[in-house]
N, C-alpha and C. Protein backbone atom coordinates (compact mmCIF):
# COMPACT_ATOMS: atom_id res chain seq x y z
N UNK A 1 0.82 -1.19 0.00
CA UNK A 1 0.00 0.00 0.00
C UNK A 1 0.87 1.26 0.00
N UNK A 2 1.80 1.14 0.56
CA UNK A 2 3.02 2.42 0.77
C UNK A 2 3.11 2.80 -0.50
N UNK A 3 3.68 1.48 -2.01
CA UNK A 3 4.29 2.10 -3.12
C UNK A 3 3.05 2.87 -3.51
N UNK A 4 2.32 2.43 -3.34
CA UNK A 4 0.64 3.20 -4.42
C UNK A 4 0.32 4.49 -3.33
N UNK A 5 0.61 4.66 -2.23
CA UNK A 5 0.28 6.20 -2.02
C UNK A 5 1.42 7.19 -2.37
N UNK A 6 2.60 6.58 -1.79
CA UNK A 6 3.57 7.24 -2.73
C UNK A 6 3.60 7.64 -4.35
N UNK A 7 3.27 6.35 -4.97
CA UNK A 7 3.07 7.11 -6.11
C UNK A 7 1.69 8.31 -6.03
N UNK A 8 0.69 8.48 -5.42
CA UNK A 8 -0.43 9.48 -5.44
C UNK A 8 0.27 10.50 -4.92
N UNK A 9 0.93 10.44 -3.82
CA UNK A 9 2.14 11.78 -3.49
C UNK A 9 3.03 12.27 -4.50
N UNK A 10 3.13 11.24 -5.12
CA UNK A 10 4.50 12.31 -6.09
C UNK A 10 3.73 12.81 -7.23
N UNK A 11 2.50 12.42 -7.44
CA UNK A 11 1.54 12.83 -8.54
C UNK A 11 1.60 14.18 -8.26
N UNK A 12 0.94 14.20 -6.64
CA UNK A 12 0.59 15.32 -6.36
C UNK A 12 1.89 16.43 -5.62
N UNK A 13 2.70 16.01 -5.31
CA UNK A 13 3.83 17.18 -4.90
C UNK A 13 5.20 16.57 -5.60
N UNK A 14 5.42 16.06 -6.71
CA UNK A 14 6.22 16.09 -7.05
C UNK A 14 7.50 15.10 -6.32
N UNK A 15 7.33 14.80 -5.13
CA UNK A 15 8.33 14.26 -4.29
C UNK A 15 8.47 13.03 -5.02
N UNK A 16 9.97 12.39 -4.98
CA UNK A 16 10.12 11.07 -5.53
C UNK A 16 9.46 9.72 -4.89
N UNK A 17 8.79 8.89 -5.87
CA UNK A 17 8.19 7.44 -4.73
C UNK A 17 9.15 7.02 -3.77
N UNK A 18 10.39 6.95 -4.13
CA UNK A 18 11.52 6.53 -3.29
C UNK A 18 11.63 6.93 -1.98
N UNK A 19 11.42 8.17 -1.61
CA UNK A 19 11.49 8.95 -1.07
C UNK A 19 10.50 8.94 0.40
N UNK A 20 9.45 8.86 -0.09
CA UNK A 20 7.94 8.85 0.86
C UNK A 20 8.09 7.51 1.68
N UNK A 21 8.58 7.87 2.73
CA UNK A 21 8.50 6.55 3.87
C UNK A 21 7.47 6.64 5.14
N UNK A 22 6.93 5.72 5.39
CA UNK A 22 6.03 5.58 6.67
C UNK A 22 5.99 6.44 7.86
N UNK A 23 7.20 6.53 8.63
CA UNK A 23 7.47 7.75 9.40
C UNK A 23 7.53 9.52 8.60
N UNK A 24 7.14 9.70 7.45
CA UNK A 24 7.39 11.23 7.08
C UNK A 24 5.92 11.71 7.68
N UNK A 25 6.24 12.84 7.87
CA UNK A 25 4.88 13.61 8.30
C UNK A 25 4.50 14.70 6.98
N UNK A 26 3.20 14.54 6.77
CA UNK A 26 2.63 15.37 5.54
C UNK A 26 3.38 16.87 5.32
N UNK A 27 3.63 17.77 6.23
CA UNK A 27 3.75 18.79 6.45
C UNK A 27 4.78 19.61 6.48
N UNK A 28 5.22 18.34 7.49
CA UNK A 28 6.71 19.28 7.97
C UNK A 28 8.24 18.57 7.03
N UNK A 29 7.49 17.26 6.73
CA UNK A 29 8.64 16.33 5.65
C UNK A 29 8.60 16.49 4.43
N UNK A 30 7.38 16.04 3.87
CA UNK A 30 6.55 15.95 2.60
C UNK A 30 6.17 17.88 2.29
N UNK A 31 6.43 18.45 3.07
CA UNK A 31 5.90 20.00 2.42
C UNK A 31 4.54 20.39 1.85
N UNK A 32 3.51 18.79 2.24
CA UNK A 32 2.47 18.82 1.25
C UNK A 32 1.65 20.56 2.42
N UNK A 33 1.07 20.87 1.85
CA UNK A 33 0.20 22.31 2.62
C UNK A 33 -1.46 21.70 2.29
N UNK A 34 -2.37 22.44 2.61
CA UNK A 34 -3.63 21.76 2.87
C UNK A 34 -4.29 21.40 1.53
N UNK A 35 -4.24 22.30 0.28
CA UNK A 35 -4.68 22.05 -0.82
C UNK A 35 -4.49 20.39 -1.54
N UNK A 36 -3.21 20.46 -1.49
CA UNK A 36 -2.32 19.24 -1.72
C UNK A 36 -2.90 17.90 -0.83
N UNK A 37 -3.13 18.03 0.44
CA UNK A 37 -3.55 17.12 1.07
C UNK A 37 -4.88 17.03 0.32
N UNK A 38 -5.68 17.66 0.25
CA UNK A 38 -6.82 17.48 -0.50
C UNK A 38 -6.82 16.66 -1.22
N UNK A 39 -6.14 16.97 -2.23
CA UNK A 39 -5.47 16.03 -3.63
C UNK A 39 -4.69 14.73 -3.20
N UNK A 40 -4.25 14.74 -2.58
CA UNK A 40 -3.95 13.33 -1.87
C UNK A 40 -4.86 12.18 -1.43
N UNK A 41 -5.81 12.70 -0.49
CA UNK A 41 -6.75 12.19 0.56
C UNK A 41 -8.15 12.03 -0.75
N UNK A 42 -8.07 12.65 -1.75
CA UNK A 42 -9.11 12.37 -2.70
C UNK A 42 -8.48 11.12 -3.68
N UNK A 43 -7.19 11.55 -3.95
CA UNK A 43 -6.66 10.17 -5.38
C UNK A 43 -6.55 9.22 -4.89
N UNK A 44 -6.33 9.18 -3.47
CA UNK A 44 -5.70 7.84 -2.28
C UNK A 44 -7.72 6.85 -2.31
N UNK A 45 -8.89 7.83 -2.31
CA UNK A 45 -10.18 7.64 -2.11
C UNK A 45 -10.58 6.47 -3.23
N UNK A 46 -9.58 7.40 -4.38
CA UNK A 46 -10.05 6.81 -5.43
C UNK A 46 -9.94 5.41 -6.27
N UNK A 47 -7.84 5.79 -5.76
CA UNK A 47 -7.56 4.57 -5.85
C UNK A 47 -7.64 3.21 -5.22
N UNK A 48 -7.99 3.70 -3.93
CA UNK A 48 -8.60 2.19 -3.49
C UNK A 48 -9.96 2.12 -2.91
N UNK A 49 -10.69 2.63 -3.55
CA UNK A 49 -12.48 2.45 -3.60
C UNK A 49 -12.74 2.59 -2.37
N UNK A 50 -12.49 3.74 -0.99
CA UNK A 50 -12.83 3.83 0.18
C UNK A 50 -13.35 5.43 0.08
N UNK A 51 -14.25 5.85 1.08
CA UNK A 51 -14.38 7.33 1.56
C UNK A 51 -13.80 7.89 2.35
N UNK A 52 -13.18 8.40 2.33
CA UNK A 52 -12.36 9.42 3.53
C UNK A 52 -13.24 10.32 4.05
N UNK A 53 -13.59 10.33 5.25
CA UNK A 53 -14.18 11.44 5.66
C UNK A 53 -13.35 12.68 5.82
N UNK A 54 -13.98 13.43 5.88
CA UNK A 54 -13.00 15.13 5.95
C UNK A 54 -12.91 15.14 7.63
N UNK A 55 -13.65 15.13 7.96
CA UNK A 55 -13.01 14.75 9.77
C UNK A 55 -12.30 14.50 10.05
N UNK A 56 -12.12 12.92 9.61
CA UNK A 56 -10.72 12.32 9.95
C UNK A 56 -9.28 13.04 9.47
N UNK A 57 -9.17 13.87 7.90
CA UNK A 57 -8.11 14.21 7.68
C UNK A 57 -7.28 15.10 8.74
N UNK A 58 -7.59 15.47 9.93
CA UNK A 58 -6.64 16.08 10.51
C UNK A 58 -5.93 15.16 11.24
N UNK A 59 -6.33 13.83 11.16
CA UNK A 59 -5.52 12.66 12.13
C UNK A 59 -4.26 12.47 11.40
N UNK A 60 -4.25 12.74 9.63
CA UNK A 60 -3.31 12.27 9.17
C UNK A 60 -2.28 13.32 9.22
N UNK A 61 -1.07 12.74 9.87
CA UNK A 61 0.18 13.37 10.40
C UNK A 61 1.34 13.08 9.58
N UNK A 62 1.31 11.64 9.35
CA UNK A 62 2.48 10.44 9.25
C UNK A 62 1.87 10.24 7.91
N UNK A 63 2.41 9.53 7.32
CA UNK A 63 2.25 8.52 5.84
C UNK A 63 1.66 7.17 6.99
N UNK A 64 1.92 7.26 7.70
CA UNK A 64 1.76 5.56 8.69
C UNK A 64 0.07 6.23 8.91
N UNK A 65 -0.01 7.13 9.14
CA UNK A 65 -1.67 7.53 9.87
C UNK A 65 -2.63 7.03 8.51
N UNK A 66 -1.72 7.53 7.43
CA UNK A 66 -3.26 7.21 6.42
C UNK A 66 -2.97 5.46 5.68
N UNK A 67 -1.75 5.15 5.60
CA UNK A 67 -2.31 3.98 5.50
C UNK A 67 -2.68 3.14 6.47
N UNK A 68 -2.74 3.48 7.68
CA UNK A 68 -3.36 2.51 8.63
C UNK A 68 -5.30 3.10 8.27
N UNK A 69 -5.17 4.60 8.13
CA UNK A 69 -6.74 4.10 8.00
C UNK A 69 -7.03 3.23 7.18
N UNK A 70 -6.41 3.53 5.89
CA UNK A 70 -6.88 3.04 4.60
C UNK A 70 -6.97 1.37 4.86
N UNK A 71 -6.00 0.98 5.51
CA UNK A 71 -5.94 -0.41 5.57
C UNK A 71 -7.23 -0.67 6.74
N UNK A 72 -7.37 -0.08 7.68
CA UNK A 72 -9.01 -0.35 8.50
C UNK A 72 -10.02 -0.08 7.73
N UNK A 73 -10.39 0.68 6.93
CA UNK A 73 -11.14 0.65 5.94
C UNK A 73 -11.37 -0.43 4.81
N UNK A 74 -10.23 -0.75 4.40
CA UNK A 74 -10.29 -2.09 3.40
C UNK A 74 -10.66 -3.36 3.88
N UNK A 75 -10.25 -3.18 5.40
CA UNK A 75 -10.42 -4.77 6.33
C UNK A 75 -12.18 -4.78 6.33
């Protein structure tokens, strides 16, 4: 699940897949700013057939925060 959000991250900020590891934080690592998360938290929706609520997006901190939702969601 890591390579496929990574690749939706580098879609969306350019950062290399290589790059995007489990411990980065959206913000302060990744540079993503809120628009961008948008675009993230929507292609991430898309690509694996789940809803993200907009609530939840302030939980995501880490690359580890959203694929653990994503993965409670898929379970």
């Amino acid at each position: 699940m890591l390579a496929e959000l990574a690749g939706i991250v580098h879609r969306v900020t350019g950062h290399a897949v290589e790059e995007v590891r489990l411990e980065d934080t959206f913000v302060d690592e990744l540079r993503v700013d809120s628009l961008a998360m948008v675009e993230i938290l929507e292609g991430a929706a898309r690509h694996f057939g789940v809803r993200i609520e907009d609530e939840d997006a302030k939980y995501f901190v880490r690359v580890q925060d959203l694929v653990d939702y994503l993965t409670a969601r898929l379970s």
